[in-house]
C-alpha atoms as a PDB file:
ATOM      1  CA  UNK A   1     -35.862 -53.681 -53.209  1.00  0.00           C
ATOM      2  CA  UNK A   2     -33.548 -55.199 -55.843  1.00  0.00           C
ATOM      3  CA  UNK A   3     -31.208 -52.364 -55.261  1.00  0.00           C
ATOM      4  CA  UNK A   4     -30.876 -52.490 -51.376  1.00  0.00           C
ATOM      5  CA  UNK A   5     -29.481 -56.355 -52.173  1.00  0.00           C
ATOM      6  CA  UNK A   6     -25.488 -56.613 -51.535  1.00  0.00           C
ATOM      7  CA  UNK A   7     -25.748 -60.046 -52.440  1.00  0.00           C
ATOM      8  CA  UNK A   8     -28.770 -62.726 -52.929  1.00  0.00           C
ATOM      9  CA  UNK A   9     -31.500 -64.515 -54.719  1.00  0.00           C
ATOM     10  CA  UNK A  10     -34.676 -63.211 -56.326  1.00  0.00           C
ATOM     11  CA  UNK A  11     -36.687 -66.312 -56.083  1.00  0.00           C
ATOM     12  CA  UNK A  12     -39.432 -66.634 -59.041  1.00  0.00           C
ATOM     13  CA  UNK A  13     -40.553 -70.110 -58.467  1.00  0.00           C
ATOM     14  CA  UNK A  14     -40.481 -73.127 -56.370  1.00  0.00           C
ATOM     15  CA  UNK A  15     -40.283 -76.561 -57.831  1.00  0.00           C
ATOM     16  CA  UNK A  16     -40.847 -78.957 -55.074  1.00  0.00           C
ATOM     17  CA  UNK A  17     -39.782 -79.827 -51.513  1.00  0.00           C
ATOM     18  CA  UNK A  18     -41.248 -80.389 -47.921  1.00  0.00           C
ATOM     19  CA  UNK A  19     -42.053 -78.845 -44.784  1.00  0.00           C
ATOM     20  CA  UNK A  20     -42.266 -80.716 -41.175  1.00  0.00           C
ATOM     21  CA  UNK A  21     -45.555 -79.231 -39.581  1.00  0.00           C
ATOM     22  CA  UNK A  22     -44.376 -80.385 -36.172  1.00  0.00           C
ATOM     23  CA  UNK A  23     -40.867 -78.631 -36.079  1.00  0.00           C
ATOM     24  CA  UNK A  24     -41.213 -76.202 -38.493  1.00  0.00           C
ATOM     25  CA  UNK A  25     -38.320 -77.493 -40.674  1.00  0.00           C
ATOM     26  CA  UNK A  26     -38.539 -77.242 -44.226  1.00  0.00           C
ATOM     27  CA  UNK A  27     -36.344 -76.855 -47.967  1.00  0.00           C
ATOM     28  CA  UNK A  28     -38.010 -76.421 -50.902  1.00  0.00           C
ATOM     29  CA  UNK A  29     -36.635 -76.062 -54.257  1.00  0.00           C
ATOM     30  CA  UNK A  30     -36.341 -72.417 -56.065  1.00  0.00           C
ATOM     31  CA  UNK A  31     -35.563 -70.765 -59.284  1.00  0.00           C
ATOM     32  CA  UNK A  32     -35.123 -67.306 -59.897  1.00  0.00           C
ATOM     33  CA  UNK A  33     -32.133 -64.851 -60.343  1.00  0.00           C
ATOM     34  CA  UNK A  34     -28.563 -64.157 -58.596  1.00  0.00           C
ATOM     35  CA  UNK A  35     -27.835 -60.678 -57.145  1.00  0.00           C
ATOM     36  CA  UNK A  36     -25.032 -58.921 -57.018  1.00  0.00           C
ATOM     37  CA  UNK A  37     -25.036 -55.161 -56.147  1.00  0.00           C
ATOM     38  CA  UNK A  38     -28.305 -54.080 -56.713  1.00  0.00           C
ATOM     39  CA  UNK A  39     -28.409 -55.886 -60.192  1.00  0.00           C
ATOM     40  CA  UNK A  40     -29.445 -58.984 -61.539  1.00  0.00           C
ATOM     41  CA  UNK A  41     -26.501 -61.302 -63.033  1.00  0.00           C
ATOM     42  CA  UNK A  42     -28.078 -63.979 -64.187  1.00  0.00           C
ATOM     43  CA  UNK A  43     -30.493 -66.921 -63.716  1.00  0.00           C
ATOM     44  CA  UNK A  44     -30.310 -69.715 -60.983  1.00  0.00           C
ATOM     45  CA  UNK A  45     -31.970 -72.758 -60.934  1.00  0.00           C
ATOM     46  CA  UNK A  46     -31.727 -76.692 -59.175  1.00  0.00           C
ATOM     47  CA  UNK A  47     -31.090 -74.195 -56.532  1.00  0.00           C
ATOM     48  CA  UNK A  48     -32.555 -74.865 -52.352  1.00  0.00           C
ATOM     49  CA  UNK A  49     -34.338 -72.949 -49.858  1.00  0.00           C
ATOM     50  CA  UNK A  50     -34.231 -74.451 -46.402  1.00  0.00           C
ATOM     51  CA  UNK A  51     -34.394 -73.183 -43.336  1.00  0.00           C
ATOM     52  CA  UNK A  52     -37.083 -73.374 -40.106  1.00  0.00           C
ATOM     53  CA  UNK A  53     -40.653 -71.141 -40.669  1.00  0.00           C
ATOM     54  CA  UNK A  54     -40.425 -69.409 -37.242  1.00  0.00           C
ATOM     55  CA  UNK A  55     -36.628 -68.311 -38.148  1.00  0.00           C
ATOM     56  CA  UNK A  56     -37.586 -67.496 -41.317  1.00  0.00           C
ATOM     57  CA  UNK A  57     -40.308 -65.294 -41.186  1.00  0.00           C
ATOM     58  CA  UNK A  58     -38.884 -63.638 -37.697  1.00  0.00           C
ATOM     59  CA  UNK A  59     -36.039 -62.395 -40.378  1.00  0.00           C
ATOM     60  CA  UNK A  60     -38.421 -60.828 -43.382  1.00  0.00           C
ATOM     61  CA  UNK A  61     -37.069 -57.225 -43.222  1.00  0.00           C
ATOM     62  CA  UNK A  62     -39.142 -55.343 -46.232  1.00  0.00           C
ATOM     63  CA  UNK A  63     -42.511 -55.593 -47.752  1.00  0.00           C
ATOM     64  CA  UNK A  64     -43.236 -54.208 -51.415  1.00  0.00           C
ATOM     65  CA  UNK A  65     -46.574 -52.934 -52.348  1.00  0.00           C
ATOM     66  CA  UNK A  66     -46.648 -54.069 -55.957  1.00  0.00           C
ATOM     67  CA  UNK A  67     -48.966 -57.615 -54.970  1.00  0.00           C
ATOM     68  CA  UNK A  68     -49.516 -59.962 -57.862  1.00  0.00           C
ATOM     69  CA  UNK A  69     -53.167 -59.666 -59.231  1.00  0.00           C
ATOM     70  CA  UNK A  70     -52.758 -62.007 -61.505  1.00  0.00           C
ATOM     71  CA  UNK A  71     -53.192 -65.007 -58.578  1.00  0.00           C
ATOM     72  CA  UNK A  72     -55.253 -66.205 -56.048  1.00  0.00           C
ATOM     73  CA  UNK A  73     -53.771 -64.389 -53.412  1.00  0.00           C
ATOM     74  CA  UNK A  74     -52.925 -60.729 -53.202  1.00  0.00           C
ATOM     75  CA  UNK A  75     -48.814 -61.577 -52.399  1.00  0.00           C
ATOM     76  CA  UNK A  76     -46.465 -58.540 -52.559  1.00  0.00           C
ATOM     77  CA  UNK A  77     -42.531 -58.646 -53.173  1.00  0.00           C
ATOM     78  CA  UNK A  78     -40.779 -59.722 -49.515  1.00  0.00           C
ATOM     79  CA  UNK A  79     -37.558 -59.004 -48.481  1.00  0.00           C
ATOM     80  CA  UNK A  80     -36.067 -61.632 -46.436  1.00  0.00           C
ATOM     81  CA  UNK A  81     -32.678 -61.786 -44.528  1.00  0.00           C
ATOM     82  CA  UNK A  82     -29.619 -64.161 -43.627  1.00  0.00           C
ATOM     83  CA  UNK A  83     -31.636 -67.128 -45.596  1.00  0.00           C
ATOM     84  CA  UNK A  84     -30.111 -70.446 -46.600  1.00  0.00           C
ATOM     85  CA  UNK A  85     -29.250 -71.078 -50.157  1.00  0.00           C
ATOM     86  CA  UNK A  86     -27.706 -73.771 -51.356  1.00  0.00           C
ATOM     87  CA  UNK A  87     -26.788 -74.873 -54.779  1.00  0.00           C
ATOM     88  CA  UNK A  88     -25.084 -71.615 -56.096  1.00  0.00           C
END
C-alpha cells in the first residue's frame, strides 16, 4: 500500500484527542511517518487527524490483509483518502 501513496501519512499511533458522538466530528492526535512517492521520508509527530467519521470512513479506499495479532483486535493496514492533516 505504501507504494500506491503519491503523498501522505502512515499513522503508527494516536496520542490523544476527541470525538463528538452526536455530529460525528472528531481530531485526534497521530504519529507516524511522511510519504512521499511510495517511500517513507521520515518521521512525523505533534501531528492532527480531524475530520467527521461518516466522511471519513465513506473515503477508506484499500484494505491490507496483514492484521495485527499482537492486539486485541484483529485490525489490518487501511488505506484512507483526501484526509485532513495538519501539523506537517
Amino acid at each position: 500500500m505504501i507504494r500506491s501513496v503519491n503523498k501522505g501519512v502512515l499513522v503508527t499511533g494516536f496520542n490523544g484527542g476527541n470525538c463528538n458522538g452526536s455530529t460525528g466530528d472528531f481530531s485526534y492526535g497521530i504519529e507516524g511517518f511522511l510519504i512521499e512517492k511510495g517511500k517513507i521520508v521520515h518521521p512525523v509527530n505533534e501531528m492532527n487527524i480531524s475530520g467527521n467519521m461518516i466522511d471519513f470512513w465513506n473515503t477508506l479506499a484499500d484494505i491490507g490483509n496483514d492484521p495485527y495479532k499482537y492486539g486485541s483486535y484483529l485490525t489490518p493496514s487501511m488505506l484512507f483518502d483526501q484526509t485532513d492533516f495538519s501539523g506537517l
